[in-house]
C-alpha atoms as a PDB file:
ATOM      1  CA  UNK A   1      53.074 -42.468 -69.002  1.00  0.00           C
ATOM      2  CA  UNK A   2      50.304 -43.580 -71.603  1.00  0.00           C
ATOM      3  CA  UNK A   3      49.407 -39.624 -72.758  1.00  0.00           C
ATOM      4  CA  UNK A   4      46.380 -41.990 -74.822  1.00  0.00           C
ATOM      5  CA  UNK A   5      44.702 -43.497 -71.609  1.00  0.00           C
ATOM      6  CA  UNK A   6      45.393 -40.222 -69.907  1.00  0.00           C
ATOM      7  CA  UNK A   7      43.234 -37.219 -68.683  1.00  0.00           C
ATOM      8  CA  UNK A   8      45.372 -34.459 -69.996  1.00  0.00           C
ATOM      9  CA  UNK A   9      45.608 -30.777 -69.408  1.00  0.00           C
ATOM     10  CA  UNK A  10      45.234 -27.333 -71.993  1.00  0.00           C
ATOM     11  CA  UNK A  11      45.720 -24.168 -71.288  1.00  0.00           C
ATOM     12  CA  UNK A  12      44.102 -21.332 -73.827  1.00  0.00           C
ATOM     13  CA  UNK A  13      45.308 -18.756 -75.657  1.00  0.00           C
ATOM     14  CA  UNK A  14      44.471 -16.951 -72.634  1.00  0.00           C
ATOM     15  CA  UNK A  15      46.193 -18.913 -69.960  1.00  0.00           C
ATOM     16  CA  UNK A  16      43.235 -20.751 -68.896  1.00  0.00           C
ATOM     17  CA  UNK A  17      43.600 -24.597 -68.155  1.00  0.00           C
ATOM     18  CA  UNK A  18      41.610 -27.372 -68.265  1.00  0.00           C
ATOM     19  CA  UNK A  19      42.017 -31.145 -67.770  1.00  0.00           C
ATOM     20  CA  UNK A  20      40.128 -33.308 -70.180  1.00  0.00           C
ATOM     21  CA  UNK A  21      39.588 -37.086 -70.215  1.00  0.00           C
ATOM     22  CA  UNK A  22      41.213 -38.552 -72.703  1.00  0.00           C
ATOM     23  CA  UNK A  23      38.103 -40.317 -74.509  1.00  0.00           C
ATOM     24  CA  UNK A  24      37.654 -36.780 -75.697  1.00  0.00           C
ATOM     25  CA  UNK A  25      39.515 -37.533 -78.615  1.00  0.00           C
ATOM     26  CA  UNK A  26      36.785 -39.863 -79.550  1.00  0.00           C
ATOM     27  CA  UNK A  27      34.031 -36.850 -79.513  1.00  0.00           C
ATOM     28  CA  UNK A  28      36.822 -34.249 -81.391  1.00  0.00           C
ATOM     29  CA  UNK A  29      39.000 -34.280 -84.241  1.00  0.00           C
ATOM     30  CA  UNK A  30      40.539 -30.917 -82.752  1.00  0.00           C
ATOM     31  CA  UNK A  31      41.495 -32.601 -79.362  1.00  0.00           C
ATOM     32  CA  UNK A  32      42.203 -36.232 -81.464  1.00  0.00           C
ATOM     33  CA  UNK A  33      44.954 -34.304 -83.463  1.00  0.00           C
ATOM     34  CA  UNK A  34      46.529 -32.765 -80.759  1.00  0.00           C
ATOM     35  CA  UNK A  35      50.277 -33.275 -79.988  1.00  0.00           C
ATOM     36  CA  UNK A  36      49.753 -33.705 -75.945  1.00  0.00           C
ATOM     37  CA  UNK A  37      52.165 -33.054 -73.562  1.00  0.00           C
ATOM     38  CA  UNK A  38      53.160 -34.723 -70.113  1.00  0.00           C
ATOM     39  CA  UNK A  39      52.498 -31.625 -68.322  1.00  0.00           C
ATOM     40  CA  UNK A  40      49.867 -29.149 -70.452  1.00  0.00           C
ATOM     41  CA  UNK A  41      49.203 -28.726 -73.887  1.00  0.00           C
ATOM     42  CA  UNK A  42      48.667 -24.965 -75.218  1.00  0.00           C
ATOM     43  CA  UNK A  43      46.080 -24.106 -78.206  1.00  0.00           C
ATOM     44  CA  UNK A  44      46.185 -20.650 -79.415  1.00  0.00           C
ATOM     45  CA  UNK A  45      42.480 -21.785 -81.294  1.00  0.00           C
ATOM     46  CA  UNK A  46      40.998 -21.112 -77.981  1.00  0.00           C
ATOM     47  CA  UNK A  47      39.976 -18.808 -75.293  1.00  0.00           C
ATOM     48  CA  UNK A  48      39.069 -20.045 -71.512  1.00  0.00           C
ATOM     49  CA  UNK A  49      35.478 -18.650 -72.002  1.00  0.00           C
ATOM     50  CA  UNK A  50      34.613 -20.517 -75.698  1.00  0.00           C
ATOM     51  CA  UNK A  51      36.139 -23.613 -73.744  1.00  0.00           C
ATOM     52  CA  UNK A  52      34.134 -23.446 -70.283  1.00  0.00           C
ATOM     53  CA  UNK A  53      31.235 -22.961 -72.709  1.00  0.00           C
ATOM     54  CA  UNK A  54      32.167 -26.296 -74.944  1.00  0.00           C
ATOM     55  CA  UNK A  55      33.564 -28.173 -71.228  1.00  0.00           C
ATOM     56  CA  UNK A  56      30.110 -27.244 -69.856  1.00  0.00           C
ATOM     57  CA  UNK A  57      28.606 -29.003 -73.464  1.00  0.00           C
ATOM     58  CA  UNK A  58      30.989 -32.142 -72.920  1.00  0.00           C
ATOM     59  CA  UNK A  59      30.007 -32.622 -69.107  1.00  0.00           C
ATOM     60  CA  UNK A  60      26.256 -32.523 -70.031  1.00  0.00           C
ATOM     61  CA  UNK A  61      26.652 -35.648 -72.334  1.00  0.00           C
ATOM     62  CA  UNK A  62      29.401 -37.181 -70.376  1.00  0.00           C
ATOM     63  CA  UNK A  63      31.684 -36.527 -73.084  1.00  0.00           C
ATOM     64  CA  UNK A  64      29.602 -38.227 -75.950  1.00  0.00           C
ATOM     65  CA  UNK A  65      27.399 -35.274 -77.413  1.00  0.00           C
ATOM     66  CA  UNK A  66      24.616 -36.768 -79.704  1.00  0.00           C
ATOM     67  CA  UNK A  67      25.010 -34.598 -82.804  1.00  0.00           C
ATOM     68  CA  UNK A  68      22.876 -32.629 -84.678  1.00  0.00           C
ATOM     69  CA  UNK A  69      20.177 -34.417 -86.844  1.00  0.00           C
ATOM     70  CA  UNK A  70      21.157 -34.301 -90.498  1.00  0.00           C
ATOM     71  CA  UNK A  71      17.132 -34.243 -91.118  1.00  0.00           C
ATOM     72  CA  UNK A  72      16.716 -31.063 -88.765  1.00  0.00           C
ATOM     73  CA  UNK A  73      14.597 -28.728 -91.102  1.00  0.00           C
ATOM     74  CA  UNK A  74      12.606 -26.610 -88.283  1.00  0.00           C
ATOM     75  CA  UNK A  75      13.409 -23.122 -88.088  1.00  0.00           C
ATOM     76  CA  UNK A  76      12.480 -23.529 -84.471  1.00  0.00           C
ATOM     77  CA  UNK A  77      16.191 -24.802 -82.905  1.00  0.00           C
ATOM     78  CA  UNK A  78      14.756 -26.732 -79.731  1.00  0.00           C
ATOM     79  CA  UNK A  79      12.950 -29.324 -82.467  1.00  0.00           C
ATOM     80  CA  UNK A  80      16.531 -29.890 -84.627  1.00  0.00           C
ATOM     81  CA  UNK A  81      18.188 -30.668 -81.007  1.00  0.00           C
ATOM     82  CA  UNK A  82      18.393 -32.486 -77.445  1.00  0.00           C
ATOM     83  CA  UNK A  83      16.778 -30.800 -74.906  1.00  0.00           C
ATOM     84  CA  UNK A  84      20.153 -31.559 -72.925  1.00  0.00           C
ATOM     85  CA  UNK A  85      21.681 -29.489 -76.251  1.00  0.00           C
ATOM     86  CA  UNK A  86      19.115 -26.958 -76.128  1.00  0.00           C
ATOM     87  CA  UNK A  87      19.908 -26.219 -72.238  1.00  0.00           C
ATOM     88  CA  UNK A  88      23.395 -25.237 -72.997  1.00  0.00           C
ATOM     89  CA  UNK A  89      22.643 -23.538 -76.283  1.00  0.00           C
ATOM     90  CA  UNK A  90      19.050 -22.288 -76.209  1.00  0.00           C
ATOM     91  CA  UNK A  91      20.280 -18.827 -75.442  1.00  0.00           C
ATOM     92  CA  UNK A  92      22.213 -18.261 -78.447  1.00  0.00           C
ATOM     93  CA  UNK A  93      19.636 -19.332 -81.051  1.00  0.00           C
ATOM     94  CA  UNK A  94      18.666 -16.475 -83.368  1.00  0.00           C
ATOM     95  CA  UNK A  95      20.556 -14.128 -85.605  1.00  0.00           C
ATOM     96  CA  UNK A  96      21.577 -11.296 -82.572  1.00  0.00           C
ATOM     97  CA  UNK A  97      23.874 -13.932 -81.447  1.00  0.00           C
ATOM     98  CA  UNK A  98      25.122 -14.605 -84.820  1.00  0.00           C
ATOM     99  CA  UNK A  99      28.749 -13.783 -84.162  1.00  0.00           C
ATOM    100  CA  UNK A 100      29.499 -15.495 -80.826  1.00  0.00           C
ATOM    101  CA  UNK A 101      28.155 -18.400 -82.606  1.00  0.00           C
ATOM    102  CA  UNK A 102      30.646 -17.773 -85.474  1.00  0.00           C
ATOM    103  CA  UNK A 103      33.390 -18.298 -82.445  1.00  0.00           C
ATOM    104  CA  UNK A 104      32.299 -21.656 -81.346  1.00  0.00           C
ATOM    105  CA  UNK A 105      32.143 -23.465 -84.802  1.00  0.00           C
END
């Protein structure tokens, strides 16, 4: 089996899986540098709720996010992103969400 033309599978440091297409590896350096497996591939970086939350940011750009703008300057973080962006990530803008943020980067 080609593991490079493949969907594979991950399962998280908390035993969640997931099966990701393998262009991923064109959107991520972290899934790009991973040593897959034929059956699934476990990251201890990881839990299943930080990667529902970044699956559910794949899936709304069909697995080709856009990026942030290097020119963002607005304070304001619906003008420095895509409103597809800002409907997965509107809710943690602002410094009471400051940690959880901290987890996804």
């Amino acid at each position: 089996m080609d593991l490079d033309d493949s969907p594979f599978k991950i399962k998280t440091s908390d035993g969640k899986e997931f099966e990701l297409p393998a262009t991923i590896a064109d959107v991520s350096t972290f899934f790009s540098g991973l040593e897959k497996d034929e059956t699934v591939t476990t990251i201890t970086k990881i839990d299943g709720p930080t990667m529902a939350f970044l699956m559910t940011h794949f899936e709304k750009h069909n697995y080709a996010p856009p990026g942030v703008s290097a020119k963002s300057y607005s304070t304001n973080l619906a003008d420095n992103i895509s409103k597809a962006d800002f409907e997965v990530v509107g809710h943690l803008a602002g410094m009471d969400h400051f940690e959880e943020v901290a987890k996804l980067a």
